[in-house]
N, C-alpha and C. Protein backbone atom coordinates (compact mmCIF):
# COMPACT_ATOMS: atom_id res chain seq x y z
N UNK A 1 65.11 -129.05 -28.71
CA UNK A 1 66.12 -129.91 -29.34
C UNK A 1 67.51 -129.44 -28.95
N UNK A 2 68.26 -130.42 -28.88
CA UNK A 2 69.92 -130.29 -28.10
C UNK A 2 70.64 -130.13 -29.57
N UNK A 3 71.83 -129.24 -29.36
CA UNK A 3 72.73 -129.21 -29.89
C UNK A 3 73.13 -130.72 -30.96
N UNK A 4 73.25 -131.18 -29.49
CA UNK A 4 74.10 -132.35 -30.01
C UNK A 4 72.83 -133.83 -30.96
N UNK A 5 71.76 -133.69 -30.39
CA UNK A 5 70.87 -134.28 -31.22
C UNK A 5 70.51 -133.69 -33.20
N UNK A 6 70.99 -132.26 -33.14
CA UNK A 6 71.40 -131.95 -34.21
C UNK A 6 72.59 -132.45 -35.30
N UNK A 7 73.63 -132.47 -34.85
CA UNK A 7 74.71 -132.86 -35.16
C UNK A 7 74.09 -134.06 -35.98
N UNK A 8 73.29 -135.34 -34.87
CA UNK A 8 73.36 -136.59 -34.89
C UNK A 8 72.66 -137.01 -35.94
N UNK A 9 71.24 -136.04 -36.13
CA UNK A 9 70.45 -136.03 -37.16
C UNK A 9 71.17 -135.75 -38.53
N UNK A 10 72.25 -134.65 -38.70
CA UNK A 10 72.79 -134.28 -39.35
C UNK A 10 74.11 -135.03 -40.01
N UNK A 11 74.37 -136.36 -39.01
CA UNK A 11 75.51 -137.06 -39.45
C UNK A 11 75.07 -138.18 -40.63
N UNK A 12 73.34 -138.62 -39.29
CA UNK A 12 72.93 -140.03 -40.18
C UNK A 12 72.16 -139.15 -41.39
N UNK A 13 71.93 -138.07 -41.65
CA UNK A 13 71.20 -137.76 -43.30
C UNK A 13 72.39 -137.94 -44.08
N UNK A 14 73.60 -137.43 -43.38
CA UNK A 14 74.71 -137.40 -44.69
C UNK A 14 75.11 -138.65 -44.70
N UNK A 15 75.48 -139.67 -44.40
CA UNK A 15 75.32 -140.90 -44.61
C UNK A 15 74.82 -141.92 -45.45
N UNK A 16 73.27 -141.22 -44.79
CA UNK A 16 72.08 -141.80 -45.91
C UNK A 16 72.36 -141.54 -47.35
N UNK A 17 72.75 -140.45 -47.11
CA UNK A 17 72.88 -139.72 -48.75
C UNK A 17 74.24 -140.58 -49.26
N UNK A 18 75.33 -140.61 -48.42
CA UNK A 18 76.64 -140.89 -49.53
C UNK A 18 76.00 -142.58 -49.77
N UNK A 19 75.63 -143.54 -49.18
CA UNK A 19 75.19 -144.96 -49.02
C UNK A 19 74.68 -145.13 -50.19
N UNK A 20 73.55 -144.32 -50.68
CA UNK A 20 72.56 -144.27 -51.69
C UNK A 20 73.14 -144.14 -52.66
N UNK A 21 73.72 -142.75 -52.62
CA UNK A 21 75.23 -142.33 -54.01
C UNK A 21 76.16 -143.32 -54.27
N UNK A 22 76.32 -144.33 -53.74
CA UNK A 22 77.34 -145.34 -53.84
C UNK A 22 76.60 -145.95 -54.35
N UNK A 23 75.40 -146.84 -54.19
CA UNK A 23 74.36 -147.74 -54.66
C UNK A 23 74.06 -147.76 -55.92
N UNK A 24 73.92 -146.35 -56.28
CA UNK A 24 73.53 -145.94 -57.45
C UNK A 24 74.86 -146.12 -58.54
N UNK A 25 76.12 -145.97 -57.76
CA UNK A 25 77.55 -145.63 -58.91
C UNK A 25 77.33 -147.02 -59.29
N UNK A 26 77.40 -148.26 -57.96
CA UNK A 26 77.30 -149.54 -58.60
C UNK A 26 76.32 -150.08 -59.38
N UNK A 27 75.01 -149.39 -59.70
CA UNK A 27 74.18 -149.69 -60.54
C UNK A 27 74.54 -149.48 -61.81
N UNK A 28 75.19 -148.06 -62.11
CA UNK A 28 75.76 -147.70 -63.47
C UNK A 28 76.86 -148.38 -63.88
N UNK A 29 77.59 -148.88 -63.10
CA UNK A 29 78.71 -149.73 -63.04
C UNK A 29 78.10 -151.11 -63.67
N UNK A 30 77.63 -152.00 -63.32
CA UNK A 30 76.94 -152.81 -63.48
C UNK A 30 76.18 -152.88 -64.98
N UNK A 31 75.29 -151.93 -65.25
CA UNK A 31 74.50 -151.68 -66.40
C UNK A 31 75.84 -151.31 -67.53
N UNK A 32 76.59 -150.62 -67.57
CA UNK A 32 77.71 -150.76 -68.09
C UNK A 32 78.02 -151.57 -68.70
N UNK A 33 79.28 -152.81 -67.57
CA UNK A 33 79.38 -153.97 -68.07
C UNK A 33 78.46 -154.37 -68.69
N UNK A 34 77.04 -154.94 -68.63
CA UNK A 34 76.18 -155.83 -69.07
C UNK A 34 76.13 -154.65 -70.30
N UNK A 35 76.21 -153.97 -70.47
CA UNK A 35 76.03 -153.37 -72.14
C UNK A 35 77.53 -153.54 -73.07
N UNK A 36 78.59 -153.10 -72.14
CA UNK A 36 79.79 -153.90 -72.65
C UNK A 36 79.95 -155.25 -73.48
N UNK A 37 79.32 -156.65 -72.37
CA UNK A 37 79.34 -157.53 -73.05
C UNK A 37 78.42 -157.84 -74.26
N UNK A 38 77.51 -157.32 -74.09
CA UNK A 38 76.02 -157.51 -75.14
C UNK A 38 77.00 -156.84 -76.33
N UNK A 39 77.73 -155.77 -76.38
CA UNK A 39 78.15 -155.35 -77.93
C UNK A 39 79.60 -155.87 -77.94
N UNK A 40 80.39 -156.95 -77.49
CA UNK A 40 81.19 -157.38 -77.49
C UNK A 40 81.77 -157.87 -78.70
N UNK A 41 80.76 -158.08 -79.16
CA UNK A 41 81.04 -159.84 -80.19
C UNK A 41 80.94 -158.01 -81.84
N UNK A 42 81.19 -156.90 -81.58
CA UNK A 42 81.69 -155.83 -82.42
C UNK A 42 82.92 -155.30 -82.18
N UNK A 43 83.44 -156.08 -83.46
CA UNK A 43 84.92 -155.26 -83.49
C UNK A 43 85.20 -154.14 -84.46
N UNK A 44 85.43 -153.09 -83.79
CA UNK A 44 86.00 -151.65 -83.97
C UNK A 44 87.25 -151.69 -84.68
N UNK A 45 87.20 -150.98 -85.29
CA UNK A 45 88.73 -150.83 -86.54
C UNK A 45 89.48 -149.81 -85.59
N UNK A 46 90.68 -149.76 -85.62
CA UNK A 46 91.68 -149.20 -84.68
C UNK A 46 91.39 -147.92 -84.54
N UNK A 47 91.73 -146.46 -83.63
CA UNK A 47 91.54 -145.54 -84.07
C UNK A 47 93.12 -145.01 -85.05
N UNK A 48 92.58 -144.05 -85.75
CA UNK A 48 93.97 -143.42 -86.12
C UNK A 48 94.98 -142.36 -85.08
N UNK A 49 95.96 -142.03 -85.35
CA UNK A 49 97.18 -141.79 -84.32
C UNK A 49 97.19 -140.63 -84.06
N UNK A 50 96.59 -139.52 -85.23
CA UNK A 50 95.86 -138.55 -85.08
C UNK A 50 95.01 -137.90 -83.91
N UNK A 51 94.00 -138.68 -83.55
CA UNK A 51 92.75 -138.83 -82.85
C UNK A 51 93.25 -138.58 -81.85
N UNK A 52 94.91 -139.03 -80.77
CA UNK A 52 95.32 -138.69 -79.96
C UNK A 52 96.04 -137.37 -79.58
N UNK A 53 96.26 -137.02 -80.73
CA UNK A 53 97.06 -135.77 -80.79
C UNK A 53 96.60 -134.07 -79.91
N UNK A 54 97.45 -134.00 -78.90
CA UNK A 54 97.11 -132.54 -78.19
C UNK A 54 97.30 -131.95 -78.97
N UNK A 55 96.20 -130.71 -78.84
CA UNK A 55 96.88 -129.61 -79.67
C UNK A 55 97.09 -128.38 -78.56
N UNK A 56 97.94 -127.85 -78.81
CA UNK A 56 98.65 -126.78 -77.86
C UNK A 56 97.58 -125.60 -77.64
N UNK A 57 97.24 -124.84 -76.33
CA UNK A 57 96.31 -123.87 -75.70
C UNK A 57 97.33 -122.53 -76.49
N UNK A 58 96.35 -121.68 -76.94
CA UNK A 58 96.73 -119.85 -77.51
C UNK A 58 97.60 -119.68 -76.29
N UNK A 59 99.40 -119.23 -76.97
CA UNK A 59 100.14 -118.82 -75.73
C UNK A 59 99.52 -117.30 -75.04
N UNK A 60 99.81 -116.96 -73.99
CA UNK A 60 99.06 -115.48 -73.48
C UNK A 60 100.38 -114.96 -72.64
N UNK A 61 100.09 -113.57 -73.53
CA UNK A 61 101.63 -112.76 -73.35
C UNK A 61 100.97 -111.57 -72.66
N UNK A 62 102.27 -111.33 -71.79
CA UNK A 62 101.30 -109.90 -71.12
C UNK A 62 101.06 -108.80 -71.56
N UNK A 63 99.69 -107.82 -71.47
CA UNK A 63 99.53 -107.25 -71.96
C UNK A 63 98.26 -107.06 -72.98
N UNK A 64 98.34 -108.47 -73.64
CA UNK A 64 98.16 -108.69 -74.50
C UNK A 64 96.49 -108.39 -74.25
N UNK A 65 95.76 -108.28 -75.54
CA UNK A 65 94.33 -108.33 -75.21
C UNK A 65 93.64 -109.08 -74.76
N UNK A 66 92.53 -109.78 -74.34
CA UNK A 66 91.89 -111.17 -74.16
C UNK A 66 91.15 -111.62 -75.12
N UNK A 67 90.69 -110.37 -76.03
CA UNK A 67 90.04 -111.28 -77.79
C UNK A 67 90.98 -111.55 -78.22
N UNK A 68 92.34 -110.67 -78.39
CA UNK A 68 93.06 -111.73 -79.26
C UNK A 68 93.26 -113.01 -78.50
N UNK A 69 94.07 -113.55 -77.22
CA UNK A 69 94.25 -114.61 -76.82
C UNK A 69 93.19 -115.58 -76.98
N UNK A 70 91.10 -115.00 -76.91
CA UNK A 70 90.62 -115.91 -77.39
C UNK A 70 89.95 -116.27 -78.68
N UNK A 71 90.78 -115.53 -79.26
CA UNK A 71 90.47 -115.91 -81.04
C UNK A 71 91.48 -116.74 -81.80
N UNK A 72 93.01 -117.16 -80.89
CA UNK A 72 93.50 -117.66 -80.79
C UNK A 72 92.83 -119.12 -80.60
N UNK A 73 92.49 -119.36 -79.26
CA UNK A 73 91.97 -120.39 -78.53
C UNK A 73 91.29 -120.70 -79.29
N UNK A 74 90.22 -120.02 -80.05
CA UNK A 74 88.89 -121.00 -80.67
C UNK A 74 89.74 -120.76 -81.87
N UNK A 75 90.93 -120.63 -82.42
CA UNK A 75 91.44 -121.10 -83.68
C UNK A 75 92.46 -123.16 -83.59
N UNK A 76 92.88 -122.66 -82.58
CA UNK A 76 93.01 -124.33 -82.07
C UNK A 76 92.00 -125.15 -81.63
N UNK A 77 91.06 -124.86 -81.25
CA UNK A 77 90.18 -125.75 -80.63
C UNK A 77 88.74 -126.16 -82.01
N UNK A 78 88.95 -125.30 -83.14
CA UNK A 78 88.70 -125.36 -84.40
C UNK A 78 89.38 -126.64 -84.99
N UNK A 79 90.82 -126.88 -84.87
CA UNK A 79 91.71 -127.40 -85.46
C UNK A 79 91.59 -128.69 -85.27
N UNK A 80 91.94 -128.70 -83.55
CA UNK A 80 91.49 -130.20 -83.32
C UNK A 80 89.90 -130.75 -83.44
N UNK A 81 88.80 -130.16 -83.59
CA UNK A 81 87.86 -130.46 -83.92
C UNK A 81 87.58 -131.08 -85.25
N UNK A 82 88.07 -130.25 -85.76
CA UNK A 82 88.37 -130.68 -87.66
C UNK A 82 88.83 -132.00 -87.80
N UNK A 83 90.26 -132.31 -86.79
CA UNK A 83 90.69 -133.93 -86.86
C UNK A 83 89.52 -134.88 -86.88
């Protein structure tokens, strides 16, 4: 086997593969919508203003330990969970 018959084998598998991977996004795409419209005719009450709200990452100062910075972290990420 040649070099270059490698390559060639090696171009059309990856191909094959992204073609298929695309096929498939538009399937989920597809099944989607059609589940979209089927629960359409349900209307959702707004969310609250809350629900959007970032909450700020444990600042990290130098030096500093890394349990404290992440006992910090899972004290915000507590917080917004709670919302």
């Amino acid at each position: 086997m040649s070099f270059s018959f490698r390559k060639r084998t090696a171009l059309a598998l990856s191909l094959l593969l992204i073609v298929s991977g695309c096929s498939a996004t538009e399937r989920l795409n597809k099944a989607a919508a059609t589940k979209g419209q089927a629960a359409a005719g349900i209307a959702l009450p707004p969310l609250p203003d809350d629900l959007r709200r970032q909450e700020a990452h444990a600042p990290v100062a130098e030096g500093e330990p890394v349990i404290a910075i992440l006992a910090r972290e899972r004290q915000a990420l507590n917080r917004a969970n709670a919302r």
